[in-house]
C-alpha atoms as a PDB file:
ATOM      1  CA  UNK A   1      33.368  16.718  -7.369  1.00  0.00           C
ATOM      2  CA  UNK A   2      33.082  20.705  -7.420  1.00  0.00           C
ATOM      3  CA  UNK A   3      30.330  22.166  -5.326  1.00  0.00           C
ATOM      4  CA  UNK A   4      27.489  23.978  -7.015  1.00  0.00           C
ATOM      5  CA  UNK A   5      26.826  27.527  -6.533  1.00  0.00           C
ATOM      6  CA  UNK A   6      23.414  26.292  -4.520  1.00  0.00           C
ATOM      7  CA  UNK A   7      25.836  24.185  -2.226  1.00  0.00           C
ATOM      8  CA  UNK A   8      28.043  27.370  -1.598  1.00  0.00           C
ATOM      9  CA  UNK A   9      24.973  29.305  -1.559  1.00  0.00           C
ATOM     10  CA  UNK A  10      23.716  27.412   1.308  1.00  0.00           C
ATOM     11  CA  UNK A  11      27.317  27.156   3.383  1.00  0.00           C
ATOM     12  CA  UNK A  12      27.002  30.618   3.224  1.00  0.00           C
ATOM     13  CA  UNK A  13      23.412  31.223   4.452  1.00  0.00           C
ATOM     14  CA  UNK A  14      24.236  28.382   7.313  1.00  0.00           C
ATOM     15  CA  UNK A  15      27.281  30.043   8.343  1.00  0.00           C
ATOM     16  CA  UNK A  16      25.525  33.465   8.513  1.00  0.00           C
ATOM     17  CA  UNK A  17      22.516  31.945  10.479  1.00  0.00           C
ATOM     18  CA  UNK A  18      24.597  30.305  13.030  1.00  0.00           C
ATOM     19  CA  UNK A  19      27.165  33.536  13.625  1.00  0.00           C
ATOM     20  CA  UNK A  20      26.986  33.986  17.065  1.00  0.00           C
ATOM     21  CA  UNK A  21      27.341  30.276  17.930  1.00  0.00           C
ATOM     22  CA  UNK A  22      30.593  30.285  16.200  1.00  0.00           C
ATOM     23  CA  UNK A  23      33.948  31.703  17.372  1.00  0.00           C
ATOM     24  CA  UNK A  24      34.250  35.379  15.102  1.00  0.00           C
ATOM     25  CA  UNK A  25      38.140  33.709  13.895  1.00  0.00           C
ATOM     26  CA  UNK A  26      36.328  30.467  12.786  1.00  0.00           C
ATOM     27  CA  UNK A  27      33.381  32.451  11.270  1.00  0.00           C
ATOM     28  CA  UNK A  28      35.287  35.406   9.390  1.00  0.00           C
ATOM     29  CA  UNK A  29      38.014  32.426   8.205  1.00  0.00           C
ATOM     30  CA  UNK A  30      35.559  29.855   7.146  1.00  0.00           C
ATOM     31  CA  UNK A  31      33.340  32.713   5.069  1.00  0.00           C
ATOM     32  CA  UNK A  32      36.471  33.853   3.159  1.00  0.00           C
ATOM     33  CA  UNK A  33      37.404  30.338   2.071  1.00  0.00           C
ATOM     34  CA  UNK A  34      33.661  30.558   1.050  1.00  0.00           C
ATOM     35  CA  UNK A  35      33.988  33.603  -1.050  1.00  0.00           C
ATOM     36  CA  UNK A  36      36.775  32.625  -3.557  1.00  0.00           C
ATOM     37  CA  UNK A  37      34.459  29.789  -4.797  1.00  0.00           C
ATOM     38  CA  UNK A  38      31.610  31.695  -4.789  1.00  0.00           C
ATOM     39  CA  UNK A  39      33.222  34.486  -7.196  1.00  0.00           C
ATOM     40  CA  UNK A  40      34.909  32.048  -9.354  1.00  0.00           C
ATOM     41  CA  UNK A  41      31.197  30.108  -9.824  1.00  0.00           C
ATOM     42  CA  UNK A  42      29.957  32.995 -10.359  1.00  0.00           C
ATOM     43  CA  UNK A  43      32.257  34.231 -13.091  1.00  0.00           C
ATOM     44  CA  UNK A  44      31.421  30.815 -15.176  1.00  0.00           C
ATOM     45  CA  UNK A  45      28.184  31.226 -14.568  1.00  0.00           C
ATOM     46  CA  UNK A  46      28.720  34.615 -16.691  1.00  0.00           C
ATOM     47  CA  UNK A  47      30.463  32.502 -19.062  1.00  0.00           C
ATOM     48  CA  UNK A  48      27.486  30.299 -19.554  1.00  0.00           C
ATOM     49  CA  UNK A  49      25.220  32.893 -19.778  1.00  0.00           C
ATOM     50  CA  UNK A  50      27.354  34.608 -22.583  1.00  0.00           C
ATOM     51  CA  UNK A  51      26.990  30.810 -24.758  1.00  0.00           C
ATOM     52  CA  UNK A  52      23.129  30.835 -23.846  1.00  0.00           C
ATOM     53  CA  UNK A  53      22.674  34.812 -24.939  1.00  0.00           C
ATOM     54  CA  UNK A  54      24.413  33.778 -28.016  1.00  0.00           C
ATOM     55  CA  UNK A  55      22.398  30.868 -28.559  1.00  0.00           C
ATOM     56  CA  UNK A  56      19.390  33.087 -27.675  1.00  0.00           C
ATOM     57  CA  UNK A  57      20.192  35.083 -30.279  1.00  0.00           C
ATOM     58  CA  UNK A  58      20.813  33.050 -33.149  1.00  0.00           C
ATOM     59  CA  UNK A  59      17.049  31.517 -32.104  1.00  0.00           C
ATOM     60  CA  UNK A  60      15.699  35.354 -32.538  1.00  0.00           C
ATOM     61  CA  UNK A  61      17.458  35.705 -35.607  1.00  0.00           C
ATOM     62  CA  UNK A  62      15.445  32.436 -37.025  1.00  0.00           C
ATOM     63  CA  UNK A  63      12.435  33.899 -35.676  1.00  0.00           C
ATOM     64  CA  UNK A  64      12.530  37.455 -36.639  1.00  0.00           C
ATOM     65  CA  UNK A  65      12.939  35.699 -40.407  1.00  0.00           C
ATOM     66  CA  UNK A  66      10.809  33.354 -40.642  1.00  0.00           C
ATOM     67  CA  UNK A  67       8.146  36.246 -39.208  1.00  0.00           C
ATOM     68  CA  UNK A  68       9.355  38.493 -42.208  1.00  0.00           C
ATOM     69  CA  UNK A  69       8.756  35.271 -44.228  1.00  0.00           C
ATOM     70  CA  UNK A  70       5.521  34.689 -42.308  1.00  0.00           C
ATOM     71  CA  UNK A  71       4.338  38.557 -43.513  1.00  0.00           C
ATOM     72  CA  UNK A  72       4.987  38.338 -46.900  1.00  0.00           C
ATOM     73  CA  UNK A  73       3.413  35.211 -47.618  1.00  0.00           C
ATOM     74  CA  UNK A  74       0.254  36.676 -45.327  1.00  0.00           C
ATOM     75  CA  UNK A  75       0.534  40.042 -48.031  1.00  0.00           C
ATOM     76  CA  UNK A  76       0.295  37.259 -50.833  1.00  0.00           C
ATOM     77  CA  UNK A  77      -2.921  35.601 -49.750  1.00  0.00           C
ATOM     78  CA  UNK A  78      -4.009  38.868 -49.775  1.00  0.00           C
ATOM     79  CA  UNK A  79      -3.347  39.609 -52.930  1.00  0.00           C
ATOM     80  CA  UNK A  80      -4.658  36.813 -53.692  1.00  0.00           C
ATOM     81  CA  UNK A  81      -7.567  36.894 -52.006  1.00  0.00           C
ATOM     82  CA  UNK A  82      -8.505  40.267 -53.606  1.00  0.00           C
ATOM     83  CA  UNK A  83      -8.093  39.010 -56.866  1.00  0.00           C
ATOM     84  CA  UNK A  84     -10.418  36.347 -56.190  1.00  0.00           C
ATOM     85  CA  UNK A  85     -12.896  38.819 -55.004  1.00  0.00           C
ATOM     86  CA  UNK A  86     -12.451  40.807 -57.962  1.00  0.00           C
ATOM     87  CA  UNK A  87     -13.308  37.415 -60.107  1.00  0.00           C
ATOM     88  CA  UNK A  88     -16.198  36.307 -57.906  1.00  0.00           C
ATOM     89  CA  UNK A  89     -17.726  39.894 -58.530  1.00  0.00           C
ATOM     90  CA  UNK A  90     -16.811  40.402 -62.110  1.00  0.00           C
ATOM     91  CA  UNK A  91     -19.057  36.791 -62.418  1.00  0.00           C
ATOM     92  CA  UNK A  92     -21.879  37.988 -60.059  1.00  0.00           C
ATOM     93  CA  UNK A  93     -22.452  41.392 -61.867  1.00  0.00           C
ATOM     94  CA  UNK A  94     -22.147  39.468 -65.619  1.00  0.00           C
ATOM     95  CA  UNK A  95     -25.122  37.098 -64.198  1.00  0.00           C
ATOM     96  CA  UNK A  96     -27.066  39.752 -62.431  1.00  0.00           C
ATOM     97  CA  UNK A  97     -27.542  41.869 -65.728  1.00  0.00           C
ATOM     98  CA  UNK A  98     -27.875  38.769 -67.662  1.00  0.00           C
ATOM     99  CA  UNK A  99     -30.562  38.078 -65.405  1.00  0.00           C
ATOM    100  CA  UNK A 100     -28.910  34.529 -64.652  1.00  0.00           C
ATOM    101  CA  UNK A 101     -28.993  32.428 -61.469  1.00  0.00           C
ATOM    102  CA  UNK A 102     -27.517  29.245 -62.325  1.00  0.00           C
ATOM    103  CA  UNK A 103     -24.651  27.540 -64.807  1.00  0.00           C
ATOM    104  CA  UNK A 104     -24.159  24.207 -64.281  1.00  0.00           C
ATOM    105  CA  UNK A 105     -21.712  22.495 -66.771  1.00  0.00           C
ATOM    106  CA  UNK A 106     -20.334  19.017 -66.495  1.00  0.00           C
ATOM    107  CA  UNK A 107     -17.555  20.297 -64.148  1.00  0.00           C
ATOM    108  CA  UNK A 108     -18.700  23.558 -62.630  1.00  0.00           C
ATOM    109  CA  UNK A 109     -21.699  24.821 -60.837  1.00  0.00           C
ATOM    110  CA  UNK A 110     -21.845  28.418 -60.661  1.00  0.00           C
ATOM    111  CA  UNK A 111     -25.195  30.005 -58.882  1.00  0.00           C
ATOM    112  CA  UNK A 112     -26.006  33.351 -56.756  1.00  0.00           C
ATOM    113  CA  UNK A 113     -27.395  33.396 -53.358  1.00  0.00           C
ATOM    114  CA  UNK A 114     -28.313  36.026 -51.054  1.00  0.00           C
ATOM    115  CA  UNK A 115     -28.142  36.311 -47.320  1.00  0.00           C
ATOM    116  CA  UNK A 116     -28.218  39.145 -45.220  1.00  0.00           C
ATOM    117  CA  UNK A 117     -25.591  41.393 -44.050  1.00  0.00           C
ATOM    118  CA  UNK A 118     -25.825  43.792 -41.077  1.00  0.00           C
ATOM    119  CA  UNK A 119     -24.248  46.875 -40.750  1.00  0.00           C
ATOM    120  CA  UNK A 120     -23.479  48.146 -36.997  1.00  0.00           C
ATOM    121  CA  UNK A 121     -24.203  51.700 -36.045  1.00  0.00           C
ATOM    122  CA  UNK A 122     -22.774  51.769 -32.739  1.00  0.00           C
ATOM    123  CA  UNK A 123     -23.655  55.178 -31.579  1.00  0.00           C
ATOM    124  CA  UNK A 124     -26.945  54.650 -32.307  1.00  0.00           C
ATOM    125  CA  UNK A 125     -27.127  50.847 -30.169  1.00  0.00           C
ATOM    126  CA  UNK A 126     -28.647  50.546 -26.800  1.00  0.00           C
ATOM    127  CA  UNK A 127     -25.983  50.550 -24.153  1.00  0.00           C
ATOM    128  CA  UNK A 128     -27.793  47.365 -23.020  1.00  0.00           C
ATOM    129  CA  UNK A 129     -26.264  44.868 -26.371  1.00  0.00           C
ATOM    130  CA  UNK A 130     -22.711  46.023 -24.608  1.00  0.00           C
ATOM    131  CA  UNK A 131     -20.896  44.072 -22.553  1.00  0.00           C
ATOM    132  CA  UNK A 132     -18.045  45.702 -19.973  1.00  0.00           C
ATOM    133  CA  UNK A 133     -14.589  44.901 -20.542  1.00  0.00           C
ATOM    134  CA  UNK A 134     -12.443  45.649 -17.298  1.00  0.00           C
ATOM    135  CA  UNK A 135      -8.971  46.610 -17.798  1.00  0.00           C
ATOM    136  CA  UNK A 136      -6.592  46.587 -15.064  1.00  0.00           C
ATOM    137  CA  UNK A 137      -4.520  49.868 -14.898  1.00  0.00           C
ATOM    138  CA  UNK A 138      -1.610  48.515 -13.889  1.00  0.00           C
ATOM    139  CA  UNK A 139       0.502  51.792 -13.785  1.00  0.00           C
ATOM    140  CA  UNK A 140      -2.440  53.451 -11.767  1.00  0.00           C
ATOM    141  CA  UNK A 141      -2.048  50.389  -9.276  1.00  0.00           C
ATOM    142  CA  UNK A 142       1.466  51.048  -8.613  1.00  0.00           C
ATOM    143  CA  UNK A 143       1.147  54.698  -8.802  1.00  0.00           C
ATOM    144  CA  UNK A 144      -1.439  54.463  -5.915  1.00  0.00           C
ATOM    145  CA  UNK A 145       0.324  51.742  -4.027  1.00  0.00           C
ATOM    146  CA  UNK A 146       3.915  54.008  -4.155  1.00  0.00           C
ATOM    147  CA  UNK A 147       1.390  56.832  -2.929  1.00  0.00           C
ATOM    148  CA  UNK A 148       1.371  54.686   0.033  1.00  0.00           C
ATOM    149  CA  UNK A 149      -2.538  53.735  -0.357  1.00  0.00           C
ATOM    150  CA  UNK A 150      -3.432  50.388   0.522  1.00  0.00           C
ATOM    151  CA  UNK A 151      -5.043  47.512  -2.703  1.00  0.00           C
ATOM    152  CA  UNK A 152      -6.400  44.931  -1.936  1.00  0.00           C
ATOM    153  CA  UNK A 153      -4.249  42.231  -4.046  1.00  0.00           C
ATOM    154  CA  UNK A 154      -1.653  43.832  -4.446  1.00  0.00           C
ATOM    155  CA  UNK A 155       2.112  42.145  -3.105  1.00  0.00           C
ATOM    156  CA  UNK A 156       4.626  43.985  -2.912  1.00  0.00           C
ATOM    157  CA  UNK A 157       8.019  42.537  -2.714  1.00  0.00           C
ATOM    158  CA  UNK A 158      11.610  43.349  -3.763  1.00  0.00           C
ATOM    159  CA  UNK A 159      13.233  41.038  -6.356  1.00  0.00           C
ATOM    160  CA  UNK A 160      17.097  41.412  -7.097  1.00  0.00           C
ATOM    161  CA  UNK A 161      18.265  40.614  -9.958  1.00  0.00           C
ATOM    162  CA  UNK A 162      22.042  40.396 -11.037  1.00  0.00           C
ATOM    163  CA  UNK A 163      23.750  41.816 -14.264  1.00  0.00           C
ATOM    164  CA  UNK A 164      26.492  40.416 -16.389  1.00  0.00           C
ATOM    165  CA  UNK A 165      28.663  43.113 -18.369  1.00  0.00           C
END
């Protein structure tokens, strides 16, 4: 059975952590019959990644159209929304000047109501009926912290990362 890139992996880290127990011969032979494996893993890792990126893709393409589908059925409740709104107030202002407040019919009750509706001047509302919404500024953070100024929690580390061309 082929070893995995985290068996190699490790071999490698071993090998490097025990250096100066072993003989520099044994040590410079023993990582180079390391490295061959490691490159040709690594190389069908790539190809793996390549199948999953396509994969990835194809997924994006289903979402990106059913989103596009998503909008334009969104746009059509809309419309259709507005045309019921159009209805319901073409009915309202037909009983209002007809001075009428119910219809009832065998299959339809129709009757007007009225409830109240507040409108929000907010430069004219005490500060007190707001509530503080805290933001973190991230690019600030880092700004600071590459300044050299020390935040409170804030890690810094350094991630690699590797790239497939």
């Amino acid at each position: 059975m082929s070893e995995t890139m985290w068996d190699l992996t490790g071999k490698a880290l071993s090998l490097v952590e025990h250096a100066e127990d072993i003989d520099p011969t044994v040590f410079n032979d023993t990582l180079d019959s390391l490295r061959e494996p490691i490159k040709e893993k690594a190389v069908n890792i790539k190809k793996v990644d390549d199948e999953l990126d396509i994969q990835q893709k194809a997924i994006q393409a289903k979402i990106d159209g059913i989103n596009k589908k998503t909008d334009v059925l969104k746009s059509r409740i809309k419309t259709i929304q507005s045309k019921r709104d159009v209805l319901k107030d073409s009915v309202l202002n037909g009983m209002n000047a007809a001075g009428i407040r119910n219809i009832k019919t065998d299959d339809t009750t129709i009757f007007t109501t009225e409830r109240k509706h507040y409108e929000y001047q907010e430069d004219k509302i005490p500060a007190s009926y707001y509530k503080p919404k805290y933001i973190l500024s991230k690019a600030e953070v880092k700004n600071d912290v590459k300044a050299g100024k020390k935040i409170p929690g804030v890690i810094e580390s350094v991630k690699q990362t590797v790239i497939f061309k």
